[in-house]
PDB file of N, CA and C in Angstrom:
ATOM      1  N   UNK A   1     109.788  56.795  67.643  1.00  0.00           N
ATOM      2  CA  UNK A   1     110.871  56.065  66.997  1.00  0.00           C
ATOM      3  C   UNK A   1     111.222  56.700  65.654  1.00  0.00           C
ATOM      4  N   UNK A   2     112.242  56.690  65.376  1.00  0.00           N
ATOM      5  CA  UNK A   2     112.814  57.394  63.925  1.00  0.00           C
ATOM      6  C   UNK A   2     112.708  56.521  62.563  1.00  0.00           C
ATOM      7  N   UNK A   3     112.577  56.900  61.947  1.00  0.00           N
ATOM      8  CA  UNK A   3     112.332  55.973  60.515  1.00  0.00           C
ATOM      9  C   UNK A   3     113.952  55.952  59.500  1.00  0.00           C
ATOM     10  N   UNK A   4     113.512  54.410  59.223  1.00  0.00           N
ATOM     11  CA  UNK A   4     115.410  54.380  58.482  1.00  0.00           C
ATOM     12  C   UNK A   4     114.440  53.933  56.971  1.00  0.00           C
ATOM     13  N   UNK A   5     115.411  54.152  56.120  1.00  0.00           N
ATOM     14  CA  UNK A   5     115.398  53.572  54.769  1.00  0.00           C
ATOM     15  C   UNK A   5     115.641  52.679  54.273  1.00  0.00           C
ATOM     16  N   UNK A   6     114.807  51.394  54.001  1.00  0.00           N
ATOM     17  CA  UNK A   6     114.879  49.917  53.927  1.00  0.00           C
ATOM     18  C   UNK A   6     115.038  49.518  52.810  1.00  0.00           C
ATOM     19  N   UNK A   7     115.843  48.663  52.380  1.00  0.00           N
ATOM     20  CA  UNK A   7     115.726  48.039  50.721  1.00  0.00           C
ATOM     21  C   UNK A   7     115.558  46.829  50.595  1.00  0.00           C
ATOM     22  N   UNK A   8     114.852  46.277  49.789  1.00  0.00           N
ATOM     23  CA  UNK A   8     114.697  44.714  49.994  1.00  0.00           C
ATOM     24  C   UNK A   8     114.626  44.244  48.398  1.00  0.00           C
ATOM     25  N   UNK A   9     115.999  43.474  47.955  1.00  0.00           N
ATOM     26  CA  UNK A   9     115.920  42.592  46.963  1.00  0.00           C
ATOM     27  C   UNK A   9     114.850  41.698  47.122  1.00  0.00           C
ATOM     28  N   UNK A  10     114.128  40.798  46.306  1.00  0.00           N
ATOM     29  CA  UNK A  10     113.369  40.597  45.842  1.00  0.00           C
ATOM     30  C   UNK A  10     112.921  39.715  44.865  1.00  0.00           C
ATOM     31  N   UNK A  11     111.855  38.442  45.186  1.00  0.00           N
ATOM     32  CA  UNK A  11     111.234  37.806  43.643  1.00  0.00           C
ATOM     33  C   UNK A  11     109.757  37.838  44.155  1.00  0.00           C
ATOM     34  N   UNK A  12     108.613  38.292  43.650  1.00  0.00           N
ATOM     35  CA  UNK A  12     107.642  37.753  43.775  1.00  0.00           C
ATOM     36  C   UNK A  12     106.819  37.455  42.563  1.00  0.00           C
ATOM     37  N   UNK A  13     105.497  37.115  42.882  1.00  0.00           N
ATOM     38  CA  UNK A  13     104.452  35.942  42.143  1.00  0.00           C
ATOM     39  C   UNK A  13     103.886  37.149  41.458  1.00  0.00           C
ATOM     40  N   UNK A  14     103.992  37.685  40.140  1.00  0.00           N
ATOM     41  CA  UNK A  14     103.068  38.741  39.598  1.00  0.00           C
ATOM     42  C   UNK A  14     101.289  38.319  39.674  1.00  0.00           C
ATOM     43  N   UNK A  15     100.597  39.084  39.601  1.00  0.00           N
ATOM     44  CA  UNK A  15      99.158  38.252  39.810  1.00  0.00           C
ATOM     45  C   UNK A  15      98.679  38.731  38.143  1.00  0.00           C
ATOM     46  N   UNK A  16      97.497  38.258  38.182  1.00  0.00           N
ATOM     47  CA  UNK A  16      96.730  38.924  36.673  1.00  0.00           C
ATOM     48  C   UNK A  16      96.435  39.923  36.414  1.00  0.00           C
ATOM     49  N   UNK A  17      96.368  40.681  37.314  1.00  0.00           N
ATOM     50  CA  UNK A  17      96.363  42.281  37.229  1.00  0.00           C
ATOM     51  C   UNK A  17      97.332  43.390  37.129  1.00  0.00           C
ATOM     52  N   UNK A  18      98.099  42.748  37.296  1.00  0.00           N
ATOM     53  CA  UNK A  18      99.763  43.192  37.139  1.00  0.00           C
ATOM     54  C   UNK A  18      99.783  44.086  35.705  1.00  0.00           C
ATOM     55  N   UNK A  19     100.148  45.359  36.162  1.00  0.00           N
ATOM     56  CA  UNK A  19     100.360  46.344  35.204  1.00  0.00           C
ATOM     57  C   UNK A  19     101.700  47.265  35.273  1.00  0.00           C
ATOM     58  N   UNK A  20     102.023  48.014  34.327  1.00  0.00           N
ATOM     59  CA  UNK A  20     103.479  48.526  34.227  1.00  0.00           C
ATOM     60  C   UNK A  20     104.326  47.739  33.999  1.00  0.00           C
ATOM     61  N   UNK A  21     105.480  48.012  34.324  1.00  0.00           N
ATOM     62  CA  UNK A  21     106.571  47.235  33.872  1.00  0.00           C
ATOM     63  C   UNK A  21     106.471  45.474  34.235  1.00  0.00           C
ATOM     64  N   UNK A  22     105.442  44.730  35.021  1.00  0.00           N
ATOM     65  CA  UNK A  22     104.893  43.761  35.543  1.00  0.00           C
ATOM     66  C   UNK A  22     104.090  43.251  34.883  1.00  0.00           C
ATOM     67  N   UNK A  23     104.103  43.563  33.996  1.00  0.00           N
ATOM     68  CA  UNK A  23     102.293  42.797  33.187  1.00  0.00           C
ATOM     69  C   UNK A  23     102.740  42.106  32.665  1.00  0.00           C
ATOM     70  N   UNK A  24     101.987  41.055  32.279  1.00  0.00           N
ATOM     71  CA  UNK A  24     101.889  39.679  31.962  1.00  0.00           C
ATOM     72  C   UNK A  24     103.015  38.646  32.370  1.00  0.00           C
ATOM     73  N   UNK A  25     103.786  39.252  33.322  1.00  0.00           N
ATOM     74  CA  UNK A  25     104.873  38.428  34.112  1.00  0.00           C
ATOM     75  C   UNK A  25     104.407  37.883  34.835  1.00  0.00           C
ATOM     76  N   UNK A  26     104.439  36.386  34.759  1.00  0.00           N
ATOM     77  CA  UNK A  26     104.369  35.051  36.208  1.00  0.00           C
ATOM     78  C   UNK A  26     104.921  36.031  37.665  1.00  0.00           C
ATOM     79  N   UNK A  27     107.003  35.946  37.042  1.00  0.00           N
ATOM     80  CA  UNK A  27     107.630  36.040  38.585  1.00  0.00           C
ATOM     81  C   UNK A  27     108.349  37.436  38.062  1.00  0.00           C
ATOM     82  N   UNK A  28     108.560  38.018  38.751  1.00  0.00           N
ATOM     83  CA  UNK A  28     110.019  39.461  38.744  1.00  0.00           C
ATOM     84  C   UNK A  28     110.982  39.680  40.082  1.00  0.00           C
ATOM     85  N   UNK A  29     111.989  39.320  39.600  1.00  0.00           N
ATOM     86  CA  UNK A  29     112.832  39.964  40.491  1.00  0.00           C
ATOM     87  C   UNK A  29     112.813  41.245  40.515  1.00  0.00           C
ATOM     88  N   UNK A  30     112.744  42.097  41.945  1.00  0.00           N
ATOM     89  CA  UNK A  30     113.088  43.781  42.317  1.00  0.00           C
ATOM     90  C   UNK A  30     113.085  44.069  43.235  1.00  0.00           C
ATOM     91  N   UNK A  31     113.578  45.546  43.447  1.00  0.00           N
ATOM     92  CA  UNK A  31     114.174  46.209  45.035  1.00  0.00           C
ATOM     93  C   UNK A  31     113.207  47.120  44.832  1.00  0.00           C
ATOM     94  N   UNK A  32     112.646  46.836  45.847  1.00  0.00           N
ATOM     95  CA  UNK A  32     111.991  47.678  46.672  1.00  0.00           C
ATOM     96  C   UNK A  32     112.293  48.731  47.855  1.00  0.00           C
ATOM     97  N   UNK A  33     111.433  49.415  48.251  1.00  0.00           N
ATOM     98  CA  UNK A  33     112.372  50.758  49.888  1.00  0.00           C
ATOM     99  C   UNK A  33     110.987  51.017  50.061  1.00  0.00           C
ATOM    100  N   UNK A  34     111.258  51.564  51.330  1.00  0.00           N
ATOM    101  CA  UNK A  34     110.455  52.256  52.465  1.00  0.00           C
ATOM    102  C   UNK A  34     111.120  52.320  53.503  1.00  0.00           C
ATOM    103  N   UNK A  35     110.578  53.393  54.196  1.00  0.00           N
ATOM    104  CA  UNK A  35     110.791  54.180  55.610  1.00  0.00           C
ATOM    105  C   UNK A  35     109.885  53.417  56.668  1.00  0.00           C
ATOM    106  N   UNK A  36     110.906  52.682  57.770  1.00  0.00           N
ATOM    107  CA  UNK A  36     109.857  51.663  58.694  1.00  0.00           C
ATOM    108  C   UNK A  36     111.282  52.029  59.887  1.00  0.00           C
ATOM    109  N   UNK A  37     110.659  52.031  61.397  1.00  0.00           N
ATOM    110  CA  UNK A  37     111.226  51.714  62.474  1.00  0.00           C
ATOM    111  C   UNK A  37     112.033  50.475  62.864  1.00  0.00           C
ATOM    112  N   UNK A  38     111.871  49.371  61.572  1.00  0.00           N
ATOM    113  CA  UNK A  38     112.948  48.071  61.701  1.00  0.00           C
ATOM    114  C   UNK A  38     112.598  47.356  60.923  1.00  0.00           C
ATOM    115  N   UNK A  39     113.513  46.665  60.870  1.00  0.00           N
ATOM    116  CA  UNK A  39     113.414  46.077  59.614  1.00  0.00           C
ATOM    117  C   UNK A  39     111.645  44.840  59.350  1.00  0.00           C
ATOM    118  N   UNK A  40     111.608  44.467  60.566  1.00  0.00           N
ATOM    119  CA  UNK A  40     110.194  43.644  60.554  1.00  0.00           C
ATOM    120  C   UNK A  40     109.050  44.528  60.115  1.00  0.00           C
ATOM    121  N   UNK A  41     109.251  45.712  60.696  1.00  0.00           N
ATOM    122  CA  UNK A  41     108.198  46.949  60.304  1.00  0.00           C
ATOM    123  C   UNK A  41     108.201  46.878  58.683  1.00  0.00           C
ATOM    124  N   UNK A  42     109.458  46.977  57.950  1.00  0.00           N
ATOM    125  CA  UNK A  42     109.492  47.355  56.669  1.00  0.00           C
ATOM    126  C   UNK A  42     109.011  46.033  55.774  1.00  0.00           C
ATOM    127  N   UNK A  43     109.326  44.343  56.734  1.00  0.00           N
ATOM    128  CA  UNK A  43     108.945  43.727  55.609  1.00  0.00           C
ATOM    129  C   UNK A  43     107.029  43.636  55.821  1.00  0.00           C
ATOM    130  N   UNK A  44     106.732  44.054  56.629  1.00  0.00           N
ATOM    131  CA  UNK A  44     105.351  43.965  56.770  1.00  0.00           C
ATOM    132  C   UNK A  44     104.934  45.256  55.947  1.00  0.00           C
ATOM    133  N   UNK A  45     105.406  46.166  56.326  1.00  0.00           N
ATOM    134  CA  UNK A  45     104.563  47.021  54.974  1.00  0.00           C
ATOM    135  C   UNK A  45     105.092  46.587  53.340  1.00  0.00           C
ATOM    136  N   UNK A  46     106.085  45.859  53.284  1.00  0.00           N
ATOM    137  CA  UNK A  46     106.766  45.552  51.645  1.00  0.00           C
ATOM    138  C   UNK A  46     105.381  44.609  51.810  1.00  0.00           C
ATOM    139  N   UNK A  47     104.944  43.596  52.739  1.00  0.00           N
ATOM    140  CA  UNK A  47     103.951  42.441  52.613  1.00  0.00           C
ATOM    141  C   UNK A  47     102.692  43.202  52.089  1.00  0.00           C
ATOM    142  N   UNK A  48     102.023  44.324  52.875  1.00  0.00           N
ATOM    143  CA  UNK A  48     101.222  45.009  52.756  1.00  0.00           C
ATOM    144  C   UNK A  48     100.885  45.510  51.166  1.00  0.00           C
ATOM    145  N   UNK A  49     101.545  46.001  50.787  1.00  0.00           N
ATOM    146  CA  UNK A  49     101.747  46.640  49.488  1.00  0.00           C
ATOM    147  C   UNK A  49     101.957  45.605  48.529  1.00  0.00           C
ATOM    148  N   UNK A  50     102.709  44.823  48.816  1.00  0.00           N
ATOM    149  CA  UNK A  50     102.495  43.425  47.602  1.00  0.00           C
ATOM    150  C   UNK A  50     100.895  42.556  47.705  1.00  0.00           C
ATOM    151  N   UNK A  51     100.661  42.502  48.177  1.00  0.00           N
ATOM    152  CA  UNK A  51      98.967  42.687  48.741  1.00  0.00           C
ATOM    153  C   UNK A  51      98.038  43.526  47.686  1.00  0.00           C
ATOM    154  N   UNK A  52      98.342  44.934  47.900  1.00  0.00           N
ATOM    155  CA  UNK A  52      97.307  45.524  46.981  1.00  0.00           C
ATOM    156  C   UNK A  52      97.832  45.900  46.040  1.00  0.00           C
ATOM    157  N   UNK A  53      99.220  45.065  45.519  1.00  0.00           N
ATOM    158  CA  UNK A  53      99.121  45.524  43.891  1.00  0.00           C
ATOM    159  C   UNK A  53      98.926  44.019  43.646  1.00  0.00           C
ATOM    160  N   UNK A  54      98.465  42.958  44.292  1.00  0.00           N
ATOM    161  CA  UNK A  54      98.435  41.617  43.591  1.00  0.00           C
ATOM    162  C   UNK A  54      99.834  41.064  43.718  1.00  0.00           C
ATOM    163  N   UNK A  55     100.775  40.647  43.825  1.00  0.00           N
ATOM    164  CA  UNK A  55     101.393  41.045  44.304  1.00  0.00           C
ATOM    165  C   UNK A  55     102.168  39.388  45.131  1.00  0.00           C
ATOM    166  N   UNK A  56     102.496  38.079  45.416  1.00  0.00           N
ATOM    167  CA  UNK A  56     103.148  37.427  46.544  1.00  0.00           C
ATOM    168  C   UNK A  56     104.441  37.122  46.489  1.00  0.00           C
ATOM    169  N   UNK A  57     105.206  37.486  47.587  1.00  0.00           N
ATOM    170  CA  UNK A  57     106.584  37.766  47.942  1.00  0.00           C
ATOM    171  C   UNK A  57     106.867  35.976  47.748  1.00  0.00           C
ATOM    172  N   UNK A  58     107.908  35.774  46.820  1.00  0.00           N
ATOM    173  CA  UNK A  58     108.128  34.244  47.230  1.00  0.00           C
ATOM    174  C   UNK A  58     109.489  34.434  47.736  1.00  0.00           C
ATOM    175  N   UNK A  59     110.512  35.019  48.033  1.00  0.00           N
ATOM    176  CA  UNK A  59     111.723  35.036  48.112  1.00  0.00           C
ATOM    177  C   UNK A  59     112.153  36.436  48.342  1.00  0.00           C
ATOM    178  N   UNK A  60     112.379  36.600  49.199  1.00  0.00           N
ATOM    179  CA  UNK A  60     113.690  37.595  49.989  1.00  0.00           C
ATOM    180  C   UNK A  60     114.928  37.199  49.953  1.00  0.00           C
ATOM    181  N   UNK A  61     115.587  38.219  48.826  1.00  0.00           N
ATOM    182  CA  UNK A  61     117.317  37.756  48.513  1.00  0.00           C
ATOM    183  C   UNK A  61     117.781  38.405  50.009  1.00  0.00           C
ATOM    184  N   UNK A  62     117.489  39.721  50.149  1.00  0.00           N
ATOM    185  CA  UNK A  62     118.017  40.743  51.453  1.00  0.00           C
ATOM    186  C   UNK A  62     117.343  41.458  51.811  1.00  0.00           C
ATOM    187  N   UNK A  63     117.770  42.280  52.752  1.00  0.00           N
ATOM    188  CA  UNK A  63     116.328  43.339  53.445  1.00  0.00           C
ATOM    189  C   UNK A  63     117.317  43.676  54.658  1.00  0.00           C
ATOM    190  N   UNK A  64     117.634  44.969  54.283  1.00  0.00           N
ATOM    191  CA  UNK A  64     118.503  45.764  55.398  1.00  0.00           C
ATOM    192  C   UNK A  64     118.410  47.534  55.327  1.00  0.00           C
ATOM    193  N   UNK A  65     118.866  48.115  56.267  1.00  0.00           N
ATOM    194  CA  UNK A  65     119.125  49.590  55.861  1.00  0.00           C
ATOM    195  C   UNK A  65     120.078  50.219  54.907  1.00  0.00           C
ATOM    196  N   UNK A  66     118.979  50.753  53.933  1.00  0.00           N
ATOM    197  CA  UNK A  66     119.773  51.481  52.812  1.00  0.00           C
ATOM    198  C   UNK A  66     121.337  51.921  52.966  1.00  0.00           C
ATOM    199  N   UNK A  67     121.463  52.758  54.420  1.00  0.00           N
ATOM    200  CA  UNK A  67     122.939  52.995  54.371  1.00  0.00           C
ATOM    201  C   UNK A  67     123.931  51.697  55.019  1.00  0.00           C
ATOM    202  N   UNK A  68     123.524  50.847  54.886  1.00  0.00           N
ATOM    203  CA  UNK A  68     124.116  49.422  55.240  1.00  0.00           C
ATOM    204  C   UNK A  68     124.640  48.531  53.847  1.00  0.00           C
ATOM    205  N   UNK A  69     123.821  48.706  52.748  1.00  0.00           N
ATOM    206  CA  UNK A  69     124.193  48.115  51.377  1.00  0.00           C
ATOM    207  C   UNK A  69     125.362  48.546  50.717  1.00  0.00           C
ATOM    208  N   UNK A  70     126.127  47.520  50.125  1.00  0.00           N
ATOM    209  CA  UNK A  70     127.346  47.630  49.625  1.00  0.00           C
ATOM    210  C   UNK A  70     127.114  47.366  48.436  1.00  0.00           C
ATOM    211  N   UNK A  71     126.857  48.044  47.339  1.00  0.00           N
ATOM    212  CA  UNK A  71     126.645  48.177  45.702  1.00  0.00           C
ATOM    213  C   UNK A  71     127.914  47.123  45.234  1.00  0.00           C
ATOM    214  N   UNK A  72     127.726  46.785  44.229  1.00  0.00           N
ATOM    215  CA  UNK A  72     128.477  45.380  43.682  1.00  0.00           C
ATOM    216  C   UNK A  72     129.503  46.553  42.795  1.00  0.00           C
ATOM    217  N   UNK A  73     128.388  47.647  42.160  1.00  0.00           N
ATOM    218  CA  UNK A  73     129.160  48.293  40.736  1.00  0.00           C
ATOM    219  C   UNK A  73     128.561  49.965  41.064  1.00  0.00           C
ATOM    220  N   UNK A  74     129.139  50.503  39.980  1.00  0.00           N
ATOM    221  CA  UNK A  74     128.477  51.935  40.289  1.00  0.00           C
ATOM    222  C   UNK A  74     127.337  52.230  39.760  1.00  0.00           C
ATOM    223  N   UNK A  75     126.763  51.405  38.897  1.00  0.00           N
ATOM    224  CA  UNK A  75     125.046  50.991  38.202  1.00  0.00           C
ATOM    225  C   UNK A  75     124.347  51.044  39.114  1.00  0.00           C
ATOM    226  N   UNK A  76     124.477  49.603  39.990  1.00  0.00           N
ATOM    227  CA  UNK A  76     123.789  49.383  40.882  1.00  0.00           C
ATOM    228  C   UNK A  76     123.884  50.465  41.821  1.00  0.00           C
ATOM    229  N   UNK A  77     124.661  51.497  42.672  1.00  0.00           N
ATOM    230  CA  UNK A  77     124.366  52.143  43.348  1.00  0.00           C
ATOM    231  C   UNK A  77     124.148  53.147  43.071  1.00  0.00           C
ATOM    232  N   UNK A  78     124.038  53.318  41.441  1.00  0.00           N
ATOM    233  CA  UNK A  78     123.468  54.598  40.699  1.00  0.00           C
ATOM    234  C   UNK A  78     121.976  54.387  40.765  1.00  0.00           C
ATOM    235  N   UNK A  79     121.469  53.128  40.666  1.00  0.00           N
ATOM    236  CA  UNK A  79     120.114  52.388  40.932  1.00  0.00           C
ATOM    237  C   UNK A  79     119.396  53.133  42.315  1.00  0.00           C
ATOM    238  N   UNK A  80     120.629  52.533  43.454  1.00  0.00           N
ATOM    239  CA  UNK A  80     119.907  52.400  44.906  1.00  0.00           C
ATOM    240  C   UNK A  80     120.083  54.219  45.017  1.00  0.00           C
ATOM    241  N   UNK A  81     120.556  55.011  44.398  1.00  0.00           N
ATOM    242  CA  UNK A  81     120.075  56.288  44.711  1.00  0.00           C
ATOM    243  C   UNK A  81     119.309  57.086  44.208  1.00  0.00           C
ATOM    244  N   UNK A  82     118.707  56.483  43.167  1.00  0.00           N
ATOM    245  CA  UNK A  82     117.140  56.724  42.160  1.00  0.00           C
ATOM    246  C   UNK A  82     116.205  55.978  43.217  1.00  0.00           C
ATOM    247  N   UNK A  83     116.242  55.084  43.771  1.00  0.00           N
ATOM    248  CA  UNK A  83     115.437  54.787  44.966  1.00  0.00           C
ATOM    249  C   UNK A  83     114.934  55.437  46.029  1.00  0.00           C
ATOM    250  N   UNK A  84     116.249  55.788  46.355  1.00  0.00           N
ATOM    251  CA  UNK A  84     116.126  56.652  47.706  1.00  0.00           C
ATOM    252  C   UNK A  84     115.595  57.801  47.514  1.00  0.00           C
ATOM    253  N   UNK A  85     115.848  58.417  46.178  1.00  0.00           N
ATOM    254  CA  UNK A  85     115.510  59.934  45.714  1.00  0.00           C
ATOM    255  C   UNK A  85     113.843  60.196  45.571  1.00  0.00           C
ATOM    256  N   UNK A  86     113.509  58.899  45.296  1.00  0.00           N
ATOM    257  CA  UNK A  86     112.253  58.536  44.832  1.00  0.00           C
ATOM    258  C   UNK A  86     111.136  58.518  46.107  1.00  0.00           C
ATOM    259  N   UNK A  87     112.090  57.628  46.776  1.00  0.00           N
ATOM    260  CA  UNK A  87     111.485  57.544  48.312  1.00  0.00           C
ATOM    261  C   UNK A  87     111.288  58.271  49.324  1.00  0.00           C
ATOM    262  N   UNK A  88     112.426  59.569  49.243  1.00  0.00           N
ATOM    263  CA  UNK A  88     111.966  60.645  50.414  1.00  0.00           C
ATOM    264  C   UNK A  88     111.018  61.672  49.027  1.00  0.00           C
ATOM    265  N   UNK A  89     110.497  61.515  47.883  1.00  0.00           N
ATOM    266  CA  UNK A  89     109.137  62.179  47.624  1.00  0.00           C
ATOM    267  C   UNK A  89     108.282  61.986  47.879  1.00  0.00           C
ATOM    268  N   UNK A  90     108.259  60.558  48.185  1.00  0.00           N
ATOM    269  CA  UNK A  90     106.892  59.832  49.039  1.00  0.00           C
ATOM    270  C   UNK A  90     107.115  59.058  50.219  1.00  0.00           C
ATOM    271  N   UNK A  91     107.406  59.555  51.388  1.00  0.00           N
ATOM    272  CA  UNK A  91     107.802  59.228  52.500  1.00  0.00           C
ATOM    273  C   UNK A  91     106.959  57.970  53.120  1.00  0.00           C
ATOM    274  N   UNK A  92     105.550  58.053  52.854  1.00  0.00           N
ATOM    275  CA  UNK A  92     104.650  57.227  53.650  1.00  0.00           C
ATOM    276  C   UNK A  92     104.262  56.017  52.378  1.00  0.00           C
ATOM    277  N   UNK A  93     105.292  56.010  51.485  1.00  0.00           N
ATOM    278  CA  UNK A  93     104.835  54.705  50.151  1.00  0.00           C
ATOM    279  C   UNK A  93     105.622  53.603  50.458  1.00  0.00           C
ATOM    280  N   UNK A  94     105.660  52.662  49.799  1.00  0.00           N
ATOM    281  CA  UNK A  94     106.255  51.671  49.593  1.00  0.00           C
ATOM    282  C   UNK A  94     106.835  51.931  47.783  1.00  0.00           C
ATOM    283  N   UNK A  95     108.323  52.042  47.462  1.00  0.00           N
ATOM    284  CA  UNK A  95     108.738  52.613  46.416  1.00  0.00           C
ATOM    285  C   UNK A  95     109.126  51.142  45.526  1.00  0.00           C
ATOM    286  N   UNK A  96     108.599  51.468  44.288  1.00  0.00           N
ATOM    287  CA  UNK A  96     109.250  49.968  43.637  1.00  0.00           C
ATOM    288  C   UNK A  96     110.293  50.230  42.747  1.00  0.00           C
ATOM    289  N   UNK A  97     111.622  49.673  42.672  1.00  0.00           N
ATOM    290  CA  UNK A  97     112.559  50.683  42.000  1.00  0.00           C
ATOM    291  C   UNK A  97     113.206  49.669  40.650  1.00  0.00           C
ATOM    292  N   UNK A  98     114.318  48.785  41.001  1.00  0.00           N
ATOM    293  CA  UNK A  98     114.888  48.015  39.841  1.00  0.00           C
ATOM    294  C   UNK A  98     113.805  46.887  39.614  1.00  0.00           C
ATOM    295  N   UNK A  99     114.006  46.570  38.379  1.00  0.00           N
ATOM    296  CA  UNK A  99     113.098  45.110  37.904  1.00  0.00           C
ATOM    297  C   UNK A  99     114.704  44.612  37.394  1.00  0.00           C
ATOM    298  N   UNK A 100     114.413  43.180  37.803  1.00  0.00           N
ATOM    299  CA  UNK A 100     115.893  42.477  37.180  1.00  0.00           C
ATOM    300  C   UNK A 100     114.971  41.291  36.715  1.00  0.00           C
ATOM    301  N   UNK A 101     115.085  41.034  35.034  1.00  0.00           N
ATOM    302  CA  UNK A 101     114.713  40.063  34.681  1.00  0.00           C
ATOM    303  C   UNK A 101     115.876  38.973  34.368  1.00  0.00           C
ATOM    304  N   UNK A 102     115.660  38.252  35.087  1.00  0.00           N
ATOM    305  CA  UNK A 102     116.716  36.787  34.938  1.00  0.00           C
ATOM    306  C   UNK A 102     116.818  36.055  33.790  1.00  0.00           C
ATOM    307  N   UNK A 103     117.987  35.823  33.040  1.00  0.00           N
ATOM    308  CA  UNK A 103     117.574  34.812  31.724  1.00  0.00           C
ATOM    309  C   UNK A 103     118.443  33.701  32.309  1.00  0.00           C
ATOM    310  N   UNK A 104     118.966  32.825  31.750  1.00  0.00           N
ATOM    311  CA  UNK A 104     119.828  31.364  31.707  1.00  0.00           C
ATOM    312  C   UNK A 104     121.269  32.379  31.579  1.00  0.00           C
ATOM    313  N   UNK A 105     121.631  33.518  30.761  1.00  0.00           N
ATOM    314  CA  UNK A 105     122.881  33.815  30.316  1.00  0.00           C
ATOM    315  C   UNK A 105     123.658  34.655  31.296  1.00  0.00           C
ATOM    316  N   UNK A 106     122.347  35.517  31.802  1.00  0.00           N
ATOM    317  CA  UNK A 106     122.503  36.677  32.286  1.00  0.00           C
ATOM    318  C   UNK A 106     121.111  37.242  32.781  1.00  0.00           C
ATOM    319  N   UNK A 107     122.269  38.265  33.662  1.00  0.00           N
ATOM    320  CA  UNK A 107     121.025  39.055  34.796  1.00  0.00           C
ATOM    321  C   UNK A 107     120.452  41.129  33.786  1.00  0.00           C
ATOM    322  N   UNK A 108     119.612  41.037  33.594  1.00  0.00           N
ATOM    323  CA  UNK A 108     119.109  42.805  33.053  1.00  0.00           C
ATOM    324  C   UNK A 108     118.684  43.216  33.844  1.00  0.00           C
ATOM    325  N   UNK A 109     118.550  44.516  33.850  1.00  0.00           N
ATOM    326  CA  UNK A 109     117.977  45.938  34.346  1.00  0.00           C
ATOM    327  C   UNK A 109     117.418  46.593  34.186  1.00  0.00           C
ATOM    328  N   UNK A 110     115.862  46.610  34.480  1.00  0.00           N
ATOM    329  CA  UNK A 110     114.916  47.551  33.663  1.00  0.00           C
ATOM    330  C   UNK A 110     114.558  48.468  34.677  1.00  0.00           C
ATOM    331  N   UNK A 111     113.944  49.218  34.493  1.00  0.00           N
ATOM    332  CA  UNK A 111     112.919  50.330  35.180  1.00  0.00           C
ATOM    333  C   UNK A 111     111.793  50.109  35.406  1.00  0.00           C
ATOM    334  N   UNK A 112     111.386  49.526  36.737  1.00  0.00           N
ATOM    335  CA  UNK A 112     110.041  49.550  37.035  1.00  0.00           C
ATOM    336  C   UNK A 112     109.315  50.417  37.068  1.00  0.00           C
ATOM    337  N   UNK A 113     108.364  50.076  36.659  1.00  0.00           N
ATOM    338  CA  UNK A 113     107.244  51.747  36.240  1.00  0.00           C
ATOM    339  C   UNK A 113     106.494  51.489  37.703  1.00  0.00           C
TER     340      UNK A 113
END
């Protein structure tokens, strides 16, 4: 079977071990990618990997194939191609790419480390 490029918006439960751009955060919104045979494939390895960084998925905004996403702005799909770029260097990872921290006013954009 051939492998597609998955992206999955994103909130999960930071744990206490949470380091990089994640530390000392409760919750973070972010998009994530990986290379999976369908999309169930991809949210089980996104499950996998939120697993061993500590890590629980509470909310799936979306989860489709990369060349299926329709960018809102040219940020954002300046974003989803720092992803992808990121992702065929490490073909067999699970890639963690935007952090969007939510306030009451407004939505930001950081760089997940």
């Amino acid at each position: 079977m051939s492998q597609t490029a998955y992206l999955m918006s994103c909130e999960v439960e930071c744990g206490e071990g949470s380091d990089g751009a994640l530390e000392g955060m409760e919750y973070a919104h972010l998009i994530v990618a990986v290379y999976a045979a369908s999309e169930e494939e991809a949210m089980t390895k996104f499950e996998e990997s939120f697993d061993e960084e500590g890590y629980a998925l509470v909310d799936a905004d979306w989860l489709m194939a990369a060349s299926e996403v329709e960018w809102a702005d040219a940020e954002g799909e300046a974003e989803g191609a720092d992803i992808l770029a990121r992702l065929a260097t490490i073909p067999e990872e699970v890639v963690y790419g935007c952090l969007y921290e939510v306030s009451d006013e407004e939505e930001e954009m950081e760089e997940a480390a």
